[in-house]
PDB file of N, CA and C in Angstrom:
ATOM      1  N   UNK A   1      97.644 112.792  86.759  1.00  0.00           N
ATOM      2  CA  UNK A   1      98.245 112.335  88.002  1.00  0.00           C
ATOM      3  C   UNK A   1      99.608 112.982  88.169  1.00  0.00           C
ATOM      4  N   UNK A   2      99.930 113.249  89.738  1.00  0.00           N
ATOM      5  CA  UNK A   2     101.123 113.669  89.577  1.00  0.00           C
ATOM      6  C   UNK A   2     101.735 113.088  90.440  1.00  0.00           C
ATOM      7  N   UNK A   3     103.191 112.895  90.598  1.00  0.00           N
ATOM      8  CA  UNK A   3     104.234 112.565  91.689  1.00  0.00           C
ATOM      9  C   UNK A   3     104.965 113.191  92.009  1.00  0.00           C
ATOM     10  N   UNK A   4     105.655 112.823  93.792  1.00  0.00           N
ATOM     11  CA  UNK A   4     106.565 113.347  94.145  1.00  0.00           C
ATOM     12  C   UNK A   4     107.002 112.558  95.019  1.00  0.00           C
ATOM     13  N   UNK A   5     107.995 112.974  96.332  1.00  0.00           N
ATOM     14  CA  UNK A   5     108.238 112.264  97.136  1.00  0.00           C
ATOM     15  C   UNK A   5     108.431 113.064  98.485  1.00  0.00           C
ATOM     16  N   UNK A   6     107.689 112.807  99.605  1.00  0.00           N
ATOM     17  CA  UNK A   6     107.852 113.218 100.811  1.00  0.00           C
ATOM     18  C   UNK A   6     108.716 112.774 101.854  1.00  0.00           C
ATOM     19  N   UNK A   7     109.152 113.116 103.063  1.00  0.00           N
ATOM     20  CA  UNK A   7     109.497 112.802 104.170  1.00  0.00           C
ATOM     21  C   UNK A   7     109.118 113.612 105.747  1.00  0.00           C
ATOM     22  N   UNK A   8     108.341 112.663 106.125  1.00  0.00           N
ATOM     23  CA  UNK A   8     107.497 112.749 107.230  1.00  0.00           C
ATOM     24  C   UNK A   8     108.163 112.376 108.128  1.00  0.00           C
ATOM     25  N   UNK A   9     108.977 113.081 109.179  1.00  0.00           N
ATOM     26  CA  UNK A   9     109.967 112.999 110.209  1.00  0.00           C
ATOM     27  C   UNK A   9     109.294 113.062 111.377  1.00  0.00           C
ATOM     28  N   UNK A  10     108.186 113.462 111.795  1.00  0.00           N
ATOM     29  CA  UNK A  10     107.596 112.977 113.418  1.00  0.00           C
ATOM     30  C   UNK A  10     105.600 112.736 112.977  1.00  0.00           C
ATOM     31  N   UNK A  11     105.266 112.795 114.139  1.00  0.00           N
ATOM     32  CA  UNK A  11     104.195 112.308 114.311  1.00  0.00           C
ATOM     33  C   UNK A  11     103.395 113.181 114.177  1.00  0.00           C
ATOM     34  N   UNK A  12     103.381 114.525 114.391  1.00  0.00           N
ATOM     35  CA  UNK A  12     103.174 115.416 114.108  1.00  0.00           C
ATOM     36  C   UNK A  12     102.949 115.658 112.614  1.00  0.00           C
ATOM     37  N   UNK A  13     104.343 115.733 111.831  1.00  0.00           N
ATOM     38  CA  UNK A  13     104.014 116.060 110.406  1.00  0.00           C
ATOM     39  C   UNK A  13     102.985 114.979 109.726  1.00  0.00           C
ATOM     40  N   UNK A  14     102.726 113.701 110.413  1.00  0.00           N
ATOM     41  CA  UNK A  14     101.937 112.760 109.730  1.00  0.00           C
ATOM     42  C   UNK A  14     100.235 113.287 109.992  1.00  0.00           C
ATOM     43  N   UNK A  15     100.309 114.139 110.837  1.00  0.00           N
ATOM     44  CA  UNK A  15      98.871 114.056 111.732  1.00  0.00           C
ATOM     45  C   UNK A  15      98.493 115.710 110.573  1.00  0.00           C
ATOM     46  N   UNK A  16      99.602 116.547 110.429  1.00  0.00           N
ATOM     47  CA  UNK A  16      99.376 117.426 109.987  1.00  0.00           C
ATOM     48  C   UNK A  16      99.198 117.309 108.455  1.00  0.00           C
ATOM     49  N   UNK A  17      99.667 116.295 108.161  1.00  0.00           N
ATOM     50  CA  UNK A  17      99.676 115.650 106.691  1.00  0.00           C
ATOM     51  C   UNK A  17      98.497 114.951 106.164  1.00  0.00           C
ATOM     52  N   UNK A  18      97.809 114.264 107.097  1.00  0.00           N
ATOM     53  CA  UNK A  18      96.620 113.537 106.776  1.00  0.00           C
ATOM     54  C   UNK A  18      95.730 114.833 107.159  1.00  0.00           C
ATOM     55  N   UNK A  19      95.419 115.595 107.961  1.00  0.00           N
ATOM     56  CA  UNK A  19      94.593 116.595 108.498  1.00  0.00           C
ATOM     57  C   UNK A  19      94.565 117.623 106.927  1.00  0.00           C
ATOM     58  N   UNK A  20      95.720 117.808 106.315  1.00  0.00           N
ATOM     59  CA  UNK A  20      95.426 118.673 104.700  1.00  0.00           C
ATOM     60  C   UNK A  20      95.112 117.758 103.849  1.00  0.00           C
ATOM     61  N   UNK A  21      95.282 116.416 103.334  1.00  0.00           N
ATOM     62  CA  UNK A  21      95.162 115.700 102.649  1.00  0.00           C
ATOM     63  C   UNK A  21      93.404 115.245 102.652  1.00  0.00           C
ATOM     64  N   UNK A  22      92.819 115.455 103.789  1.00  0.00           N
ATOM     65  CA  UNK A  22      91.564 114.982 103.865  1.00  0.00           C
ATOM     66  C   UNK A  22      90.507 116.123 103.770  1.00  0.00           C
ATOM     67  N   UNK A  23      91.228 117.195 103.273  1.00  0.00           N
ATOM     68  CA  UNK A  23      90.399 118.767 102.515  1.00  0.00           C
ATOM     69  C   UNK A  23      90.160 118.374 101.693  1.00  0.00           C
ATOM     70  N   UNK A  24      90.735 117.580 100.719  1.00  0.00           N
ATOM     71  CA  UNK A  24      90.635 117.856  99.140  1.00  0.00           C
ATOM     72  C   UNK A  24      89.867 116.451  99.031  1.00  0.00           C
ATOM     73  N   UNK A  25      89.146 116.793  97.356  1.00  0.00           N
ATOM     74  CA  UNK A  25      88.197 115.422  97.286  1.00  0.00           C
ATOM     75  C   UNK A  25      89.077 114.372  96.799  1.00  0.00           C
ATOM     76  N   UNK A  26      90.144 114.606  95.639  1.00  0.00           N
ATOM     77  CA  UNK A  26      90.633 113.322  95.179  1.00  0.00           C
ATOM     78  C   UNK A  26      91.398 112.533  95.951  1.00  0.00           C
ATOM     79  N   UNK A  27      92.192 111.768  95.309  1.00  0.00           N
ATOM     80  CA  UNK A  27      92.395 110.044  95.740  1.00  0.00           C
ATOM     81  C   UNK A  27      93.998 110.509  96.171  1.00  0.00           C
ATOM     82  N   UNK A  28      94.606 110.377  96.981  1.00  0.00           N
ATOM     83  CA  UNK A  28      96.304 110.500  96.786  1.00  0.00           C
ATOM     84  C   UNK A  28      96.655 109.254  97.647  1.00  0.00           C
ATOM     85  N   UNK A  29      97.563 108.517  96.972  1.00  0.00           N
ATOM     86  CA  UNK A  29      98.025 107.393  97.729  1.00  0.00           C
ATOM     87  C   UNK A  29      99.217 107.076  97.519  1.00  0.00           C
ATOM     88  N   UNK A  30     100.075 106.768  98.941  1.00  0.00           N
ATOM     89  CA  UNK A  30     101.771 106.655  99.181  1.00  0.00           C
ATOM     90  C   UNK A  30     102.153 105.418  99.101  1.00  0.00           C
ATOM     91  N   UNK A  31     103.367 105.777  98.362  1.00  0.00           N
ATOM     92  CA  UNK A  31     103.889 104.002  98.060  1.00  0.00           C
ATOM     93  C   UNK A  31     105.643 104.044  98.857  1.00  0.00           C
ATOM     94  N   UNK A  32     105.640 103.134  99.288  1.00  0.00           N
ATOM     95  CA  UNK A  32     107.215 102.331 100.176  1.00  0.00           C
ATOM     96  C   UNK A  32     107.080 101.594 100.440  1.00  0.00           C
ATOM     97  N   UNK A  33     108.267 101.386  99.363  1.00  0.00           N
ATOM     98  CA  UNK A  33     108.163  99.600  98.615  1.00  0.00           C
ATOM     99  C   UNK A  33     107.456  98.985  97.916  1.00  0.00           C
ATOM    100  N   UNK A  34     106.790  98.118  98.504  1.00  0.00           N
ATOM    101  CA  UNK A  34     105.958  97.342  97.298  1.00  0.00           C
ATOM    102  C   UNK A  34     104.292  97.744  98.480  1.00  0.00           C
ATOM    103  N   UNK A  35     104.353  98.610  99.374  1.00  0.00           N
ATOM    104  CA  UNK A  35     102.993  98.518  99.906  1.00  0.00           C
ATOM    105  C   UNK A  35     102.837 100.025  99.557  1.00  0.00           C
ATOM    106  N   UNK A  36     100.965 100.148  99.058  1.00  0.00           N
ATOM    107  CA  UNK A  36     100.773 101.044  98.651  1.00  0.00           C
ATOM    108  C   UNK A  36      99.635 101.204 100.004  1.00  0.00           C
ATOM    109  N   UNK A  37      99.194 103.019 100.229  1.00  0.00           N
ATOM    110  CA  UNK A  37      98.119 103.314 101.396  1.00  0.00           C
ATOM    111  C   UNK A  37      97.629 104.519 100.657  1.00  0.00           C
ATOM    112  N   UNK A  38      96.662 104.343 101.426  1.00  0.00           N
ATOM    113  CA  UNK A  38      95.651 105.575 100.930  1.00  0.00           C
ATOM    114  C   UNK A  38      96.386 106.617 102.264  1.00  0.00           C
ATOM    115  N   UNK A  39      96.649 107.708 101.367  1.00  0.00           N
ATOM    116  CA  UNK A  39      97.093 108.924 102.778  1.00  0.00           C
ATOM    117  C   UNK A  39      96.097 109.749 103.227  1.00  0.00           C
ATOM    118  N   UNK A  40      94.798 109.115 103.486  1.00  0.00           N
ATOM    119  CA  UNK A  40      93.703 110.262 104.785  1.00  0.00           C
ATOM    120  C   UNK A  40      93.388 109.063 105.415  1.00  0.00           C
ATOM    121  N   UNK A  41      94.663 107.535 105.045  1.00  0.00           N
ATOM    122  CA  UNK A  41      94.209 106.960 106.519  1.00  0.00           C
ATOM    123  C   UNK A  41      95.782 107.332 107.659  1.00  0.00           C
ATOM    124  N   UNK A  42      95.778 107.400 108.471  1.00  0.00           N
ATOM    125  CA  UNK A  42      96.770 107.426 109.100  1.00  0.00           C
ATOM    126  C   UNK A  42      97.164 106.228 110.049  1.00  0.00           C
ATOM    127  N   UNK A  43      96.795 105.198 109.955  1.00  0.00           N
ATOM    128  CA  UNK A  43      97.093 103.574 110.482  1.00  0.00           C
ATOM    129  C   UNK A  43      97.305 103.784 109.083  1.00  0.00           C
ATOM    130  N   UNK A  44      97.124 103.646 108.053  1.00  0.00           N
ATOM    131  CA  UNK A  44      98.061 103.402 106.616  1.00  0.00           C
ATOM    132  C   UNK A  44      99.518 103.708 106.688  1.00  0.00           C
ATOM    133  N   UNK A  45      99.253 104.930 107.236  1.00  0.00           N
ATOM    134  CA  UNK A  45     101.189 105.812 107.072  1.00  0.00           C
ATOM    135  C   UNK A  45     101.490 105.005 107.891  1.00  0.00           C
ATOM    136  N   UNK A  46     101.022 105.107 109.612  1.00  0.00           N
ATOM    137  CA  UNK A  46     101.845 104.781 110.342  1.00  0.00           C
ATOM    138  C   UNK A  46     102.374 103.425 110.047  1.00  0.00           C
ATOM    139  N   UNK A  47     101.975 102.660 109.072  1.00  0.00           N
ATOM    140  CA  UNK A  47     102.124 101.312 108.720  1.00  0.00           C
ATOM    141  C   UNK A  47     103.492 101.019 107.510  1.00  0.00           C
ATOM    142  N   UNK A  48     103.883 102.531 107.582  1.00  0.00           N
ATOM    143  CA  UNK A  48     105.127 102.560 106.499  1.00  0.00           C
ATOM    144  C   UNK A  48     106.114 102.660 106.857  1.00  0.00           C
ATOM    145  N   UNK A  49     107.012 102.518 106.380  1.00  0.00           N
ATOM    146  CA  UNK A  49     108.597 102.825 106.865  1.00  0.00           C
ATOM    147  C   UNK A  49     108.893 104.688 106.620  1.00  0.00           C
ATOM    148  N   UNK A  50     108.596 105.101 107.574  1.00  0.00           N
ATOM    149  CA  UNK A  50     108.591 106.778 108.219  1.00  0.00           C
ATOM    150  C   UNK A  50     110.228 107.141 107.668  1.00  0.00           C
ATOM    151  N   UNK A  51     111.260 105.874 108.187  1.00  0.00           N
ATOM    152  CA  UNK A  51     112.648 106.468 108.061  1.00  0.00           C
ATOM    153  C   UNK A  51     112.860 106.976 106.689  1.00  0.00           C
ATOM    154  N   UNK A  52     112.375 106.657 105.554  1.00  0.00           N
ATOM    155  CA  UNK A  52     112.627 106.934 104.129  1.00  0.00           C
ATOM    156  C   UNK A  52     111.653 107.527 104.039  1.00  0.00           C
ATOM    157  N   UNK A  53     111.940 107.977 102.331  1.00  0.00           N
ATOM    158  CA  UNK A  53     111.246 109.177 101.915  1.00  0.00           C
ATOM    159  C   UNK A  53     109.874 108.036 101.069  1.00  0.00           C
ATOM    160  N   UNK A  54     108.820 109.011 101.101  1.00  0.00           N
ATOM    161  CA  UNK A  54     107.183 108.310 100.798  1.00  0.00           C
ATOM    162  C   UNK A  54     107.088 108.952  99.129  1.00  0.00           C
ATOM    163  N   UNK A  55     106.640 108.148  98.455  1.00  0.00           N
ATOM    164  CA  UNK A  55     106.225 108.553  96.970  1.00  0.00           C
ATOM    165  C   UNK A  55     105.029 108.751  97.296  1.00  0.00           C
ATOM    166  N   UNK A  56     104.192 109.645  96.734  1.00  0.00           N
ATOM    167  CA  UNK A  56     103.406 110.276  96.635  1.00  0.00           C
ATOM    168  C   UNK A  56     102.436 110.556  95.254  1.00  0.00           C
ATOM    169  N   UNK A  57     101.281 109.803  94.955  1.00  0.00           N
ATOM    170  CA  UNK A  57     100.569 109.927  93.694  1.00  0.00           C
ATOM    171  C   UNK A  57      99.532 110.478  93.986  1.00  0.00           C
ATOM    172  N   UNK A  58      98.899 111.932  93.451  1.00  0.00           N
ATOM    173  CA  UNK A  58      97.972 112.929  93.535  1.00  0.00           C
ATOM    174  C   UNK A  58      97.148 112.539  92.556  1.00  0.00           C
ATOM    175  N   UNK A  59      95.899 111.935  92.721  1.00  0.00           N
ATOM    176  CA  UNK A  59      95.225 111.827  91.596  1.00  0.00           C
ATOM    177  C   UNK A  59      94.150 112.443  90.664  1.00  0.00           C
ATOM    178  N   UNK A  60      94.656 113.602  90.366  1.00  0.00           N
ATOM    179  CA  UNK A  60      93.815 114.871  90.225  1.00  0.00           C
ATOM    180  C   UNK A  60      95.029 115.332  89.357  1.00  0.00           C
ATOM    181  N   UNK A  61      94.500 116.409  88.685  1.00  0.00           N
ATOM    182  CA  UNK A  61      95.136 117.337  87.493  1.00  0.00           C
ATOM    183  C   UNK A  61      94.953 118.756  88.030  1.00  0.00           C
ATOM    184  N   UNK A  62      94.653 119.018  89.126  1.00  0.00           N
ATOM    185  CA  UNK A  62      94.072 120.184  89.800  1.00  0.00           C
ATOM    186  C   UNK A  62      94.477 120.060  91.288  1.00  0.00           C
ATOM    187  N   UNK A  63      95.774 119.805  91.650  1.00  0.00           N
ATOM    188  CA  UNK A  63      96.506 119.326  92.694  1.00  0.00           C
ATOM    189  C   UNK A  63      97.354 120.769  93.404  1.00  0.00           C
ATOM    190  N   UNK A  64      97.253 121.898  92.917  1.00  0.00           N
ATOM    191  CA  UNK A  64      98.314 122.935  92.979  1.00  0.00           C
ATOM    192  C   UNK A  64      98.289 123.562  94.496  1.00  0.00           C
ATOM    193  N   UNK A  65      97.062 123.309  94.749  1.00  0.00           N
ATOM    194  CA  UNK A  65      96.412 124.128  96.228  1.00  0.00           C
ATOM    195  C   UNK A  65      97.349 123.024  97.207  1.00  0.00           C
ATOM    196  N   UNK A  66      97.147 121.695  96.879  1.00  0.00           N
ATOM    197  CA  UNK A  66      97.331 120.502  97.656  1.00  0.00           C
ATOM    198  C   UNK A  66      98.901 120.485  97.907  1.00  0.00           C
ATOM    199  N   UNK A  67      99.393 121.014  96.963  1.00  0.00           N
ATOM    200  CA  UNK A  67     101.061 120.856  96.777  1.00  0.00           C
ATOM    201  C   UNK A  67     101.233 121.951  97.315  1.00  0.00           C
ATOM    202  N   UNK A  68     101.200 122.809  96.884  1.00  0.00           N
ATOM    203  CA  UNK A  68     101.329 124.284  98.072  1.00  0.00           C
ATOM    204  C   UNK A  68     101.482 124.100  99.191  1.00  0.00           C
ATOM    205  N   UNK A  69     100.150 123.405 100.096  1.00  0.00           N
ATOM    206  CA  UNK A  69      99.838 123.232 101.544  1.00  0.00           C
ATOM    207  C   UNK A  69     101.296 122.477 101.660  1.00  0.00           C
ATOM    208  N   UNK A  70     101.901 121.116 101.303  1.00  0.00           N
ATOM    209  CA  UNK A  70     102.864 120.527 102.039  1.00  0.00           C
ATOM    210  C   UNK A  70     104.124 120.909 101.225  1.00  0.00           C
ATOM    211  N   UNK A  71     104.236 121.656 100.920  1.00  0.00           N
ATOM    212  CA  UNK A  71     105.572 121.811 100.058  1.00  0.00           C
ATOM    213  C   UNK A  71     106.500 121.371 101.248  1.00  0.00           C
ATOM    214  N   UNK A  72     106.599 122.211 102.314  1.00  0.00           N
ATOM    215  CA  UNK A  72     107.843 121.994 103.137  1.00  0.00           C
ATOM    216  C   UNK A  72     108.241 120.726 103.475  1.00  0.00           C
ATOM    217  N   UNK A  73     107.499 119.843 103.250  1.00  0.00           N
ATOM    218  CA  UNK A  73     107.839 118.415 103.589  1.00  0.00           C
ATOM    219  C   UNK A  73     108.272 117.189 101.972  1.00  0.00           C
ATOM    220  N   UNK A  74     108.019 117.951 100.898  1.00  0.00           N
ATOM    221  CA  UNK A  74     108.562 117.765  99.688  1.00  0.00           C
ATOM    222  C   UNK A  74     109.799 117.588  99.551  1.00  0.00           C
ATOM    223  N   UNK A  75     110.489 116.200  99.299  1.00  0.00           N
ATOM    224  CA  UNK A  75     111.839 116.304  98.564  1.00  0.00           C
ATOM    225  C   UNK A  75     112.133 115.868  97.515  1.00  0.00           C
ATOM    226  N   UNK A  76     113.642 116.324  97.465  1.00  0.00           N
ATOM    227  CA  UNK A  76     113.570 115.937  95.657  1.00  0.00           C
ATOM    228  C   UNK A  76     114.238 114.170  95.316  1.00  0.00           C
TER     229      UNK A  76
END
């Protein structure tokens, strides 16, 4: 498994975010706060607090393609 943390600043990056996330077969699911979502639903995200940054758990060991695609929206 791996982590990171994103920030998804319009509606757009969410739509473009679930649209790569729902290529790949494994499980990745965002946590803010104490609520966790599956990210290829998008009523999940939109159900998060957007203003802060999203943790991010990839559940795969073979994630590199997946991290590539959104790097630009990766922070540290």
């Amino acid at each position: 498994m791996q982590s990171f943390n994103i920030l998804l600043k319009s509606i757009n990056d969410v739509k473009d975010f679930v649209n790569i996330v729902n290529k790949y077969d494994f499980d990745v699911d965002l946590t803010s706060g104490r609520y966790v979502v599956d990210a290829k639903s998008i009523m999940g995200i939109f159900s998060l607090d957007l203003s802060k940054s999203i943790k991010v758990d990839v559940h795969s060991d073979d994630a590199d393609a997946f991290i590539k695609e959104i790097e630009g929206i990766i922070v540290d």
